[in-house]
PDBML (XML) file of the C-alpha atoms, coordinates in Angstrom:
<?xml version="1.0" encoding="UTF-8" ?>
<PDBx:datablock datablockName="MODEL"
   xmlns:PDBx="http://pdbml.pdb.org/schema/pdbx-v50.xsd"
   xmlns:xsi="http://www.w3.org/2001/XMLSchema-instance"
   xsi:schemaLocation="http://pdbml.pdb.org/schema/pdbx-v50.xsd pdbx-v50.xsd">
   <PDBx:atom_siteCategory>
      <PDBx:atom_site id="1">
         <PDBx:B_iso_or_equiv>0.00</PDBx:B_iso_or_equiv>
         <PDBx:Cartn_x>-12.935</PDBx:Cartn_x>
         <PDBx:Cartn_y>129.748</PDBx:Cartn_y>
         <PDBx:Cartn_z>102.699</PDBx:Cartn_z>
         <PDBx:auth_asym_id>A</PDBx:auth_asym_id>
         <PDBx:auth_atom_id>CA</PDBx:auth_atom_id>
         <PDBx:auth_comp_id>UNK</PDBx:auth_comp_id>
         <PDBx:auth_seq_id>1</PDBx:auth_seq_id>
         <PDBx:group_PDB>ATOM</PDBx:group_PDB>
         <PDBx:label_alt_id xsi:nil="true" />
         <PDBx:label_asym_id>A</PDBx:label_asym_id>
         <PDBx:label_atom_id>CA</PDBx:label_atom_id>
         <PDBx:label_comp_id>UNK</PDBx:label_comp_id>
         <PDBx:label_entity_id>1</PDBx:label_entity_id>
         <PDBx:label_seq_id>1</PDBx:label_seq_id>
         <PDBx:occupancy>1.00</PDBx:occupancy>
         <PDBx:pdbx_PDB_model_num>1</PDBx:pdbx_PDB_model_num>
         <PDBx:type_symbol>C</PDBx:type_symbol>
      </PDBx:atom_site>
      <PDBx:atom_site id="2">
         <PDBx:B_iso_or_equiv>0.00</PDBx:B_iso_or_equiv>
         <PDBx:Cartn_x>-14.595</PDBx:Cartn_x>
         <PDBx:Cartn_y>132.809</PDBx:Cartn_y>
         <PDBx:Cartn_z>104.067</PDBx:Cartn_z>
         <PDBx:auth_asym_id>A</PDBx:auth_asym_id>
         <PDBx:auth_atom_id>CA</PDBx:auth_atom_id>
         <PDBx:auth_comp_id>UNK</PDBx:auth_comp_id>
         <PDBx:auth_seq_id>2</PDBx:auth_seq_id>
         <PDBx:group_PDB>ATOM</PDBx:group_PDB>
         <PDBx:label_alt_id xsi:nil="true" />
         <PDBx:label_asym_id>A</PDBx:label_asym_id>
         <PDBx:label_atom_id>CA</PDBx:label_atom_id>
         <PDBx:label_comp_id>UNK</PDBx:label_comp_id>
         <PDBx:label_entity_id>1</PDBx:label_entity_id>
         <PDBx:label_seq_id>2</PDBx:label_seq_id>
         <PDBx:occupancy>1.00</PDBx:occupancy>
         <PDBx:pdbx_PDB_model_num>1</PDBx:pdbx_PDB_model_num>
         <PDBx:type_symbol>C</PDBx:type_symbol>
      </PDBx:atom_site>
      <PDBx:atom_site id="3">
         <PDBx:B_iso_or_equiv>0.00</PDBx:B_iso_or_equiv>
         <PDBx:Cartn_x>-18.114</PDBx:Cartn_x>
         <PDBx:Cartn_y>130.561</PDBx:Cartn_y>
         <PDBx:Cartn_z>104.134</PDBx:Cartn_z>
         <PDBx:auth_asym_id>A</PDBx:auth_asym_id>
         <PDBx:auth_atom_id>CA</PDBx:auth_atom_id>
         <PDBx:auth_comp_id>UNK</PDBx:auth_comp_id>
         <PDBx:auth_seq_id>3</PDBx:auth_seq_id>
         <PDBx:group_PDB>ATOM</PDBx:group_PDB>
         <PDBx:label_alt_id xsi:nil="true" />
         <PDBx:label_asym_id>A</PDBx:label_asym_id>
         <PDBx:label_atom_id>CA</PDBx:label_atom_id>
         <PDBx:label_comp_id>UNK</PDBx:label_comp_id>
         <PDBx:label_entity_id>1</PDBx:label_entity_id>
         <PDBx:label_seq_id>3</PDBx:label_seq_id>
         <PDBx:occupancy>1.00</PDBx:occupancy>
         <PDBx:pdbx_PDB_model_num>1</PDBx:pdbx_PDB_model_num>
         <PDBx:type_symbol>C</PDBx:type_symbol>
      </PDBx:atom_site>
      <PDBx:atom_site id="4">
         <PDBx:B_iso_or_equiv>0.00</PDBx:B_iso_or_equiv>
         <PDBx:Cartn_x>-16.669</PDBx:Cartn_x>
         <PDBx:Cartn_y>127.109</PDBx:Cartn_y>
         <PDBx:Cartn_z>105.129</PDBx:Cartn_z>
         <PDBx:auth_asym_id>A</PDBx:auth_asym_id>
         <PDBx:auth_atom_id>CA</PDBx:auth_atom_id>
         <PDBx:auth_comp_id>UNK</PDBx:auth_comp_id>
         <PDBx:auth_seq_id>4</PDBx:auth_seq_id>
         <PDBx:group_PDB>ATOM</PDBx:group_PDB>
         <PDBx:label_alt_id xsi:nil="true" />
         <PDBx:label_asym_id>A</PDBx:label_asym_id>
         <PDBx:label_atom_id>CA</PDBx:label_atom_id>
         <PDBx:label_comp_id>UNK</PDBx:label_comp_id>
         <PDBx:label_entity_id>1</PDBx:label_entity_id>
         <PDBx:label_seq_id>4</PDBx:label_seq_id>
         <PDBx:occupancy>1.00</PDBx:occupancy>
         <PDBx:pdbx_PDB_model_num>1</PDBx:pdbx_PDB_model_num>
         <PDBx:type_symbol>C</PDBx:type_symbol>
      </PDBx:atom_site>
      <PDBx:atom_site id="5">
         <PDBx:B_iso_or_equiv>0.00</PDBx:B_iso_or_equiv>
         <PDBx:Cartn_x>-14.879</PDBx:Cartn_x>
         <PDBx:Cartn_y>128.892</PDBx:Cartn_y>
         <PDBx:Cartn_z>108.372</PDBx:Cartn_z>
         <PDBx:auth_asym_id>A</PDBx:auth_asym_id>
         <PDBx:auth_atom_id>CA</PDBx:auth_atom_id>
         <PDBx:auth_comp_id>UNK</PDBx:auth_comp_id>
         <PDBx:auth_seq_id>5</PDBx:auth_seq_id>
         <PDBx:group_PDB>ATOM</PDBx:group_PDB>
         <PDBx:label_alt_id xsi:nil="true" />
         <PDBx:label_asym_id>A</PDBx:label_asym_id>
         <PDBx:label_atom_id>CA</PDBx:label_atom_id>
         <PDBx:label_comp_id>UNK</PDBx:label_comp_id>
         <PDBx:label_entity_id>1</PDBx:label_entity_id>
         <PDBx:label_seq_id>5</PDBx:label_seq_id>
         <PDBx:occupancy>1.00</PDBx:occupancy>
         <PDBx:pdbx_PDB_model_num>1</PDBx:pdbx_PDB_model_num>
         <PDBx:type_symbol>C</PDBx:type_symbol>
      </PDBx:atom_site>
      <PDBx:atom_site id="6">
         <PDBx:B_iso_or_equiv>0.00</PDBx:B_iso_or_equiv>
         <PDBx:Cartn_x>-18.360</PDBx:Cartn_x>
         <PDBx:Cartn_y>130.604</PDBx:Cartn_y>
         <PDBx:Cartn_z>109.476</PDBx:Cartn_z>
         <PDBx:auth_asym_id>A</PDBx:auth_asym_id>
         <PDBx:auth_atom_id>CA</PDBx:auth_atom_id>
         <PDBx:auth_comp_id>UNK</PDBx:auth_comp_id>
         <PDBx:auth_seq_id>6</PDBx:auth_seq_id>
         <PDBx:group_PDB>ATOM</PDBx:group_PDB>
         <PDBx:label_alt_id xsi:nil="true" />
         <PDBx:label_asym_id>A</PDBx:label_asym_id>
         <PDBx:label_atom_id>CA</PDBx:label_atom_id>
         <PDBx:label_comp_id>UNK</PDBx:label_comp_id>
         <PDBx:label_entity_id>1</PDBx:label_entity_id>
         <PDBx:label_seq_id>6</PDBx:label_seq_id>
         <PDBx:occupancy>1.00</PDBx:occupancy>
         <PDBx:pdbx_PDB_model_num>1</PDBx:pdbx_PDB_model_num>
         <PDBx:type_symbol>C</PDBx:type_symbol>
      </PDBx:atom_site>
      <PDBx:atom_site id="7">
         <PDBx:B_iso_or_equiv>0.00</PDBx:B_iso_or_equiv>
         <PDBx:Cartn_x>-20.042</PDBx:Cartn_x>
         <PDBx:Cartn_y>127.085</PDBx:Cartn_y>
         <PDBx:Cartn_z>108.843</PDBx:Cartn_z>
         <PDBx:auth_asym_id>A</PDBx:auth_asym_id>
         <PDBx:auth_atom_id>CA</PDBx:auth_atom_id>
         <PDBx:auth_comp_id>UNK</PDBx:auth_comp_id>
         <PDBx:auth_seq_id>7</PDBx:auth_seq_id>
         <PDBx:group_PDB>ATOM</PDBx:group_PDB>
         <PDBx:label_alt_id xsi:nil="true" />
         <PDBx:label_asym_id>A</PDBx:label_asym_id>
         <PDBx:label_atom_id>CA</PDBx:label_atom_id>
         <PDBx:label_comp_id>UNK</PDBx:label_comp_id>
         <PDBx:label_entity_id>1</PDBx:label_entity_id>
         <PDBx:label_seq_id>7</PDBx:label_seq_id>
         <PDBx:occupancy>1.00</PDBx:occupancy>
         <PDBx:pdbx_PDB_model_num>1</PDBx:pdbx_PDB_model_num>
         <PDBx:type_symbol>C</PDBx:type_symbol>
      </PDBx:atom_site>
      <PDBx:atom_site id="8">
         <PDBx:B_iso_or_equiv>0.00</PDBx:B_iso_or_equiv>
         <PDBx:Cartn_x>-17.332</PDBx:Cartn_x>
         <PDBx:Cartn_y>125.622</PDBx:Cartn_y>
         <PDBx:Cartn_z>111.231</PDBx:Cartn_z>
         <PDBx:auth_asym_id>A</PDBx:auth_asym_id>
         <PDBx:auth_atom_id>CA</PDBx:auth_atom_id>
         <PDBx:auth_comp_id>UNK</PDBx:auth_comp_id>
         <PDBx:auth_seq_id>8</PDBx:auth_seq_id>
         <PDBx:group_PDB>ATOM</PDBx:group_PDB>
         <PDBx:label_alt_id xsi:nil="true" />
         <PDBx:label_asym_id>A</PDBx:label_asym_id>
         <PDBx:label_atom_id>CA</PDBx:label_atom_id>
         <PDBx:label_comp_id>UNK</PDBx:label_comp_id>
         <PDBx:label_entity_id>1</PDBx:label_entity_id>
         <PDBx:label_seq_id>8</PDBx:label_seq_id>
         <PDBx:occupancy>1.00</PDBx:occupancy>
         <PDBx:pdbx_PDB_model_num>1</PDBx:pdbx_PDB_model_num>
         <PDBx:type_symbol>C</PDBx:type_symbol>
      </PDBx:atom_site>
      <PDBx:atom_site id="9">
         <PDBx:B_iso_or_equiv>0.00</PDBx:B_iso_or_equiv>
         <PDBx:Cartn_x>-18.564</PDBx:Cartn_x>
         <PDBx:Cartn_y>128.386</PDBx:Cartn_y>
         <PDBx:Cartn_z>113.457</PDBx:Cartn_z>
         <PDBx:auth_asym_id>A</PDBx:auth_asym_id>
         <PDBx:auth_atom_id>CA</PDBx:auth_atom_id>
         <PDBx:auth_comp_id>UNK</PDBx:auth_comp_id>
         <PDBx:auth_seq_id>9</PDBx:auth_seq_id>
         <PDBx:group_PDB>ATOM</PDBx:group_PDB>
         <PDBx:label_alt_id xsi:nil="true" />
         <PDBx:label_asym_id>A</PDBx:label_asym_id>
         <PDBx:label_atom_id>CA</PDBx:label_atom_id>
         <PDBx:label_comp_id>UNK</PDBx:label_comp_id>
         <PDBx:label_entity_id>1</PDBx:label_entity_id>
         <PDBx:label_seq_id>9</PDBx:label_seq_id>
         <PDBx:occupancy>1.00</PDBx:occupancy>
         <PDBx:pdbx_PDB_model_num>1</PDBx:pdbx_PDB_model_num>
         <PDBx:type_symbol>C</PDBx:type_symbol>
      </PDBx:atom_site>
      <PDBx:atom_site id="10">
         <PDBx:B_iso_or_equiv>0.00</PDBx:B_iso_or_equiv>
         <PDBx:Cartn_x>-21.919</PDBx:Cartn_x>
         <PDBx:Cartn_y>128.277</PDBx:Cartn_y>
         <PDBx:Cartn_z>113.270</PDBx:Cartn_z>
         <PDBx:auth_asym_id>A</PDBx:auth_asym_id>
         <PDBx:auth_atom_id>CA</PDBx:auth_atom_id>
         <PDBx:auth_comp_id>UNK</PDBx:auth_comp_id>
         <PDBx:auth_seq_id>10</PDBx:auth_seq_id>
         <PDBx:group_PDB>ATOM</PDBx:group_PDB>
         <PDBx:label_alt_id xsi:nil="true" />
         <PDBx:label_asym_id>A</PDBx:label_asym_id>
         <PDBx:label_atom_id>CA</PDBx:label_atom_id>
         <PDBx:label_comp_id>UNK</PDBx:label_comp_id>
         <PDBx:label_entity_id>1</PDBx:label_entity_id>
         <PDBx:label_seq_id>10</PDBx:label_seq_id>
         <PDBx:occupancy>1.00</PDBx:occupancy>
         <PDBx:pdbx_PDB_model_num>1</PDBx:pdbx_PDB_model_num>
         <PDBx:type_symbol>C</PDBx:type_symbol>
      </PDBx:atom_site>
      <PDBx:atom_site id="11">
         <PDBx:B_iso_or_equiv>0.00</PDBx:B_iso_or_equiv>
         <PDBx:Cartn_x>-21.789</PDBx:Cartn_x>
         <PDBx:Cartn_y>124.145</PDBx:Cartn_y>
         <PDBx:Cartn_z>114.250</PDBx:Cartn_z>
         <PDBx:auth_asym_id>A</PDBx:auth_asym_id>
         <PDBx:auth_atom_id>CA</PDBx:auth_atom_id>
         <PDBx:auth_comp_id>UNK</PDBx:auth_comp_id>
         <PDBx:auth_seq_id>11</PDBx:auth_seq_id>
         <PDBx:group_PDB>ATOM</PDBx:group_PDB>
         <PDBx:label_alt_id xsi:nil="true" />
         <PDBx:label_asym_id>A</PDBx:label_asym_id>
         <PDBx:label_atom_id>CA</PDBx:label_atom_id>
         <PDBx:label_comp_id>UNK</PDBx:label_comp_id>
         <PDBx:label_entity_id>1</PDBx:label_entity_id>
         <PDBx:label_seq_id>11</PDBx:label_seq_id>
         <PDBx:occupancy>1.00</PDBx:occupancy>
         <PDBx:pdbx_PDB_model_num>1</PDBx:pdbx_PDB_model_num>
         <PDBx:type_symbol>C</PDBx:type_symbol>
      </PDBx:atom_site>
      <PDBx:atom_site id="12">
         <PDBx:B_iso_or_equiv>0.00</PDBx:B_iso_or_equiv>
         <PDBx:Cartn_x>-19.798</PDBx:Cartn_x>
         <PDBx:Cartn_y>125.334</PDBx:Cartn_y>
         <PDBx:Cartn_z>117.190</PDBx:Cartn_z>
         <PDBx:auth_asym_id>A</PDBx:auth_asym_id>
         <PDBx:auth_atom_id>CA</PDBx:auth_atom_id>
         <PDBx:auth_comp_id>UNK</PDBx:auth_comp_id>
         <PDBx:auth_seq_id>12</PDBx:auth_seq_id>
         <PDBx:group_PDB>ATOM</PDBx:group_PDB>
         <PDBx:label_alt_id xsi:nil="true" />
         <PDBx:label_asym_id>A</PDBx:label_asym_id>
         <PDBx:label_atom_id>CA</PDBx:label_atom_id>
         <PDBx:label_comp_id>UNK</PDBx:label_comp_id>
         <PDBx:label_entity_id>1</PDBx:label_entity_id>
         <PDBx:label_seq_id>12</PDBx:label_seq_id>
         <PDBx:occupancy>1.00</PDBx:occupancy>
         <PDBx:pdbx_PDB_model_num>1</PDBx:pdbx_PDB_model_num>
         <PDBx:type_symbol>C</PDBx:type_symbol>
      </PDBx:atom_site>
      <PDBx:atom_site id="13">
         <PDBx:B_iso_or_equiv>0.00</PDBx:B_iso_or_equiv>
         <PDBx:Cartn_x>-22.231</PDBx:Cartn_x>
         <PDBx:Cartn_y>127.741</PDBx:Cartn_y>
         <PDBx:Cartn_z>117.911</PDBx:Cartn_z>
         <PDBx:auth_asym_id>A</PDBx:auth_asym_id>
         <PDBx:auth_atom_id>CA</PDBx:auth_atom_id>
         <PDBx:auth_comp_id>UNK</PDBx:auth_comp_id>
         <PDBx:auth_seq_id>13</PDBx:auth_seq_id>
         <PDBx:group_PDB>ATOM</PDBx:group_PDB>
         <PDBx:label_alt_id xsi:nil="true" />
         <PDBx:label_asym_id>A</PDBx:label_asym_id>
         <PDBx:label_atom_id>CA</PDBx:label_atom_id>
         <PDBx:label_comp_id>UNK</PDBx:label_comp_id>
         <PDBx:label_entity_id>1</PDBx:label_entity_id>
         <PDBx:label_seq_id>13</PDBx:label_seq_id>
         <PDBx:occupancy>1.00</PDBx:occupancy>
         <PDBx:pdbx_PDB_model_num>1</PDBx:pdbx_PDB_model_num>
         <PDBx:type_symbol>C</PDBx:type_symbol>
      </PDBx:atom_site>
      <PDBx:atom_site id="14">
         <PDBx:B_iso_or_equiv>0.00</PDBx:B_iso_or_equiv>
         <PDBx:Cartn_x>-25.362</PDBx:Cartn_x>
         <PDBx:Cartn_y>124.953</PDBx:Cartn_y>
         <PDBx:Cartn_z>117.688</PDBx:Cartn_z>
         <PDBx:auth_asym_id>A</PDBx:auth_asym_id>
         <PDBx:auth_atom_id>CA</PDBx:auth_atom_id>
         <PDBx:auth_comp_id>UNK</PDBx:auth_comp_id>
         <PDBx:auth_seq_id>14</PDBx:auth_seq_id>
         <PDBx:group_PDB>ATOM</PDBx:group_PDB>
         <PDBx:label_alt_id xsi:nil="true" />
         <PDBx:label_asym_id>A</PDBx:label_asym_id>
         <PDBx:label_atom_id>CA</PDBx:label_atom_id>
         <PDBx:label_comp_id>UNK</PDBx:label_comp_id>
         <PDBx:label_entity_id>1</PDBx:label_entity_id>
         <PDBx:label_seq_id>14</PDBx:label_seq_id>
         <PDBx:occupancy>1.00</PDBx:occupancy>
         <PDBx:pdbx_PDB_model_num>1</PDBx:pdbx_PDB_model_num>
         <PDBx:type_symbol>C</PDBx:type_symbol>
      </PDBx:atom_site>
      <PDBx:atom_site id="15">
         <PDBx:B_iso_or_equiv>0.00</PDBx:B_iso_or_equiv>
         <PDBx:Cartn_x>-23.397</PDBx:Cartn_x>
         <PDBx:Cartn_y>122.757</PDBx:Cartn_y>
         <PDBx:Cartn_z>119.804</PDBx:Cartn_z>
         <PDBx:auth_asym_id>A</PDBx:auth_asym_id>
         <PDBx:auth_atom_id>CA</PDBx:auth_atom_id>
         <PDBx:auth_comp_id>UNK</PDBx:auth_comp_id>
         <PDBx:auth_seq_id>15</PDBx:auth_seq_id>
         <PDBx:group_PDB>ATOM</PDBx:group_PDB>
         <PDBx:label_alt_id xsi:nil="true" />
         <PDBx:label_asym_id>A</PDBx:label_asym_id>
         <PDBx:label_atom_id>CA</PDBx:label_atom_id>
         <PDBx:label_comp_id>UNK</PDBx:label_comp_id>
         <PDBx:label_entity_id>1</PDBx:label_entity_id>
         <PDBx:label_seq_id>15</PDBx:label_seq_id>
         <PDBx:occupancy>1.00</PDBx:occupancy>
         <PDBx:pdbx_PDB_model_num>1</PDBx:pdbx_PDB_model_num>
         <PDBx:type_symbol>C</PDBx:type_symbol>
      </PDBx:atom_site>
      <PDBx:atom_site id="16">
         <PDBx:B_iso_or_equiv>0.00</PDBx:B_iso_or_equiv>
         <PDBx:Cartn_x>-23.285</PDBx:Cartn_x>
         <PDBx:Cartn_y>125.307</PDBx:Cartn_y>
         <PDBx:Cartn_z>122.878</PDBx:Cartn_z>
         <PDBx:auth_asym_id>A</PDBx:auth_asym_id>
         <PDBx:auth_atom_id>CA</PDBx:auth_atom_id>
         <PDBx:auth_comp_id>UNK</PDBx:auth_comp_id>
         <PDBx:auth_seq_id>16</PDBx:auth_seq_id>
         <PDBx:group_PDB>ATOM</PDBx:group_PDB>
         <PDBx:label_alt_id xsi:nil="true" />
         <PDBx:label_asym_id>A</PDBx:label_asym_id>
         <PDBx:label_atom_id>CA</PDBx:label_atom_id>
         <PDBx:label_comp_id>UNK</PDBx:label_comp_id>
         <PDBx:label_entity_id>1</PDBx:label_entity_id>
         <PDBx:label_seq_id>16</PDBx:label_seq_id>
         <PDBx:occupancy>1.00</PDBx:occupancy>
         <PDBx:pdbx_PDB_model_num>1</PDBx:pdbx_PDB_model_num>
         <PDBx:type_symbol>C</PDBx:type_symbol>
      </PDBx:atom_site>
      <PDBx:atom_site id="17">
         <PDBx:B_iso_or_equiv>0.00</PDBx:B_iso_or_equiv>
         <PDBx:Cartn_x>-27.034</PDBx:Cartn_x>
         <PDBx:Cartn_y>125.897</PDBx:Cartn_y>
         <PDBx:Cartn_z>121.724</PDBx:Cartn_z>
         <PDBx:auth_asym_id>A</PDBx:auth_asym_id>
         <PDBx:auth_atom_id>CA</PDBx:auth_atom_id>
         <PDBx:auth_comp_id>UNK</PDBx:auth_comp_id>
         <PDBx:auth_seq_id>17</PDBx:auth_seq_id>
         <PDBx:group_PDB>ATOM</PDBx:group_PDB>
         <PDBx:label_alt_id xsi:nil="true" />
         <PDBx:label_asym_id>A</PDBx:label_asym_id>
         <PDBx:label_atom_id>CA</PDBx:label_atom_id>
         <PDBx:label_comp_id>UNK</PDBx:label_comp_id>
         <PDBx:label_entity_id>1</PDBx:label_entity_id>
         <PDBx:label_seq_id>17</PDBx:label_seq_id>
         <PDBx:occupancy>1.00</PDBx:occupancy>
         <PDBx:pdbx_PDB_model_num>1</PDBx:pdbx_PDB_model_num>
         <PDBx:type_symbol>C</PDBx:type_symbol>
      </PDBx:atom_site>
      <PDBx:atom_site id="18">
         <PDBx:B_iso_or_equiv>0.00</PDBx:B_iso_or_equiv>
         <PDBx:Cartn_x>-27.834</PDBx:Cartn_x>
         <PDBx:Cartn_y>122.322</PDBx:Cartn_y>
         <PDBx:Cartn_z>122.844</PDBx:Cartn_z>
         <PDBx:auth_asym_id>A</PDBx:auth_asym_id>
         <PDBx:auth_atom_id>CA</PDBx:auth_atom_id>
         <PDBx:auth_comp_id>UNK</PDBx:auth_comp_id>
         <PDBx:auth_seq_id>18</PDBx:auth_seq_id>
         <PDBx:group_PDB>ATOM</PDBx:group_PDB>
         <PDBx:label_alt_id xsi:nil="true" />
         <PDBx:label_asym_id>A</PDBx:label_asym_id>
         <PDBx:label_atom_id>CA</PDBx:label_atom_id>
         <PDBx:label_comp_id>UNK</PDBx:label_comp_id>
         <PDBx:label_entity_id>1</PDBx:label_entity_id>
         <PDBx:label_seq_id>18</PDBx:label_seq_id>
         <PDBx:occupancy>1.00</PDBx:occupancy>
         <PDBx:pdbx_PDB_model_num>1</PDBx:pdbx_PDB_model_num>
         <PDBx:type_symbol>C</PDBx:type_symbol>
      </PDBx:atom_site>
      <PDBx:atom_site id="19">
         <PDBx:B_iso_or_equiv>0.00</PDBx:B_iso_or_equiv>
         <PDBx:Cartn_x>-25.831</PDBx:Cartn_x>
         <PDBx:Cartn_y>122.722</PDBx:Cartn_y>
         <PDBx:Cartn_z>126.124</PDBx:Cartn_z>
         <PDBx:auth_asym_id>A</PDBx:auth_asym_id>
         <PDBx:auth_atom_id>CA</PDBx:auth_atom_id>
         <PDBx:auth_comp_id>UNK</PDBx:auth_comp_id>
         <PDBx:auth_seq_id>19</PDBx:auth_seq_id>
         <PDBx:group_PDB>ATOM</PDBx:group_PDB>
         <PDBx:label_alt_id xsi:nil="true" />
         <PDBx:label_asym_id>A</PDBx:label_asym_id>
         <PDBx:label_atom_id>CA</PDBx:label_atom_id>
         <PDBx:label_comp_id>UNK</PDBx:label_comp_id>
         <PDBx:label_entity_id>1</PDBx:label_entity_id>
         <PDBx:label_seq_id>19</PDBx:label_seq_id>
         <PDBx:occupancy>1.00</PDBx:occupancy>
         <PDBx:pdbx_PDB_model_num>1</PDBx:pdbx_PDB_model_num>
         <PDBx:type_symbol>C</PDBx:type_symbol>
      </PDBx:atom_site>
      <PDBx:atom_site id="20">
         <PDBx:B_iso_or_equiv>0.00</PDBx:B_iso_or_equiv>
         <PDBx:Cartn_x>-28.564</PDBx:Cartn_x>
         <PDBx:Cartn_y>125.579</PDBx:Cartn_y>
         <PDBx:Cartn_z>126.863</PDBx:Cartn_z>
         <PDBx:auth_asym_id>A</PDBx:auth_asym_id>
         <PDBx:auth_atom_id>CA</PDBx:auth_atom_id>
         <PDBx:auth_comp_id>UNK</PDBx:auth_comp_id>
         <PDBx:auth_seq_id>20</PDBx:auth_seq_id>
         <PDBx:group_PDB>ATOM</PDBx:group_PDB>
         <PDBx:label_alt_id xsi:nil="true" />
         <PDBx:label_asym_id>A</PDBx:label_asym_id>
         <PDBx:label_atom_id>CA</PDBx:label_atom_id>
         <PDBx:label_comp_id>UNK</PDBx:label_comp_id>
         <PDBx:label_entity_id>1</PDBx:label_entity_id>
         <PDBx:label_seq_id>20</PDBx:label_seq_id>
         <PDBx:occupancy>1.00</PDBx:occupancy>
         <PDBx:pdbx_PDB_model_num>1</PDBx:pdbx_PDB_model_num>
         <PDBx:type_symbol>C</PDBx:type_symbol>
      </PDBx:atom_site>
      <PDBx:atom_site id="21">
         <PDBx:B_iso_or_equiv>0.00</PDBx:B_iso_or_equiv>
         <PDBx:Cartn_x>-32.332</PDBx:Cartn_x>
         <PDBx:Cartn_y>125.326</PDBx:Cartn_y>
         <PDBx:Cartn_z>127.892</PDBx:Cartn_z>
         <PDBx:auth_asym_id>A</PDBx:auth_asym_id>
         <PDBx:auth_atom_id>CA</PDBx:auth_atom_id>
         <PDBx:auth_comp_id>UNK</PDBx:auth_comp_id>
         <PDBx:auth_seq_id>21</PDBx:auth_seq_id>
         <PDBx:group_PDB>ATOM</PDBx:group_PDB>
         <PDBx:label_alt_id xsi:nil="true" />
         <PDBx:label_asym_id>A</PDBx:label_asym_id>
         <PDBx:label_atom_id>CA</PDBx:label_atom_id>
         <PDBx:label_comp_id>UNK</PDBx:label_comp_id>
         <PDBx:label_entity_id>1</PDBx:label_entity_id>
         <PDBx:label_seq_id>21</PDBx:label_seq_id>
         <PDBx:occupancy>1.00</PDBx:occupancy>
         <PDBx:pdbx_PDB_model_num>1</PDBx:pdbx_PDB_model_num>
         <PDBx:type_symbol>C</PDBx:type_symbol>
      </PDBx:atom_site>
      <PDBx:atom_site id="22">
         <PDBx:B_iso_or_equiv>0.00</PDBx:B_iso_or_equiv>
         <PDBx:Cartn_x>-33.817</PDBx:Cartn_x>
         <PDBx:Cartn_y>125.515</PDBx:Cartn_y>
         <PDBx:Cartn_z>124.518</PDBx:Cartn_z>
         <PDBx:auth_asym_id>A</PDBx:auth_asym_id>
         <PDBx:auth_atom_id>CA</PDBx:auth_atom_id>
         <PDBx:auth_comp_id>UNK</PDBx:auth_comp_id>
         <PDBx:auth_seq_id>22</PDBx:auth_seq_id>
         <PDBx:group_PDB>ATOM</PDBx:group_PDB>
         <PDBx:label_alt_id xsi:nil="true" />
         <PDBx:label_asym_id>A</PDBx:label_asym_id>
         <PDBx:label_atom_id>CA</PDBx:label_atom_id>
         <PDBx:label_comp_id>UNK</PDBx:label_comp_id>
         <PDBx:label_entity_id>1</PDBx:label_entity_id>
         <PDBx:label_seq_id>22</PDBx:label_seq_id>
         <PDBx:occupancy>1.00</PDBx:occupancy>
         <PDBx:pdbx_PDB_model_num>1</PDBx:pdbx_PDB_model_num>
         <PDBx:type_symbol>C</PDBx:type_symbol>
      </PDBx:atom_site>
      <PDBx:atom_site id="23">
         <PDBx:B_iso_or_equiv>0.00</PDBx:B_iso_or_equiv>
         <PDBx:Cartn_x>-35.682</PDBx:Cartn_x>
         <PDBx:Cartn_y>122.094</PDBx:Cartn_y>
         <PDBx:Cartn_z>123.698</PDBx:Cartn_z>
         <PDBx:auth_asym_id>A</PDBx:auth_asym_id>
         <PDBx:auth_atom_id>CA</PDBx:auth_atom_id>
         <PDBx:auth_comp_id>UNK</PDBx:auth_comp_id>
         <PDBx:auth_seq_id>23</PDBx:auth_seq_id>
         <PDBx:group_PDB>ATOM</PDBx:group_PDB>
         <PDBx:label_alt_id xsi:nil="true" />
         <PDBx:label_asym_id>A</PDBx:label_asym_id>
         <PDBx:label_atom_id>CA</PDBx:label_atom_id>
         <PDBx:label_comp_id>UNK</PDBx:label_comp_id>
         <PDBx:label_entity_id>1</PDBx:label_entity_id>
         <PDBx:label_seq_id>23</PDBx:label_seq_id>
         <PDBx:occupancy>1.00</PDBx:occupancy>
         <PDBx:pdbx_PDB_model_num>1</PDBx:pdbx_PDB_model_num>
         <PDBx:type_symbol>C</PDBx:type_symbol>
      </PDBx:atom_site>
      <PDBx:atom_site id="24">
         <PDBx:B_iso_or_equiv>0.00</PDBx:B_iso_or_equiv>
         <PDBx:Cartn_x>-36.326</PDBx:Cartn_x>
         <PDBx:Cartn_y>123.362</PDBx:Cartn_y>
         <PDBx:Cartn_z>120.083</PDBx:Cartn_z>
         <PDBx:auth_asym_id>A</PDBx:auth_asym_id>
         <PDBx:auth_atom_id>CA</PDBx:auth_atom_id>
         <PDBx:auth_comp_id>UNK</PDBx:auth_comp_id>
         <PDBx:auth_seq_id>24</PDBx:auth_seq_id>
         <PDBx:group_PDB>ATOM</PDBx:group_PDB>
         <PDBx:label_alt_id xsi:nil="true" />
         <PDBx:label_asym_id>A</PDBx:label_asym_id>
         <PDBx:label_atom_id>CA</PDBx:label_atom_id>
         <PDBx:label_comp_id>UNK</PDBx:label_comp_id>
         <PDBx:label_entity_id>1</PDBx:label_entity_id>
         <PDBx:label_seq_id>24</PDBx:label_seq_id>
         <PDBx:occupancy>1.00</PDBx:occupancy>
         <PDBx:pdbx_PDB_model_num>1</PDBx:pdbx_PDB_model_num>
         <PDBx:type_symbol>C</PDBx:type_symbol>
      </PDBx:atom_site>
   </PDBx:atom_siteCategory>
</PDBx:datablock>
């Protein structure tokens, strides 16, 4: 559970990556 909540995370954490100057 430990590894599917920090997956949830880390999506969250692309998605506010693409709001953010970074073309790659």
């Amino acid at each position: 559970s430990v590894v599917e909540a920090c997956t949830k995370l880390g999506e969250a954490l692309l998605k506010q990556a693409q709001k953010m100057d970074h073309p790659a």
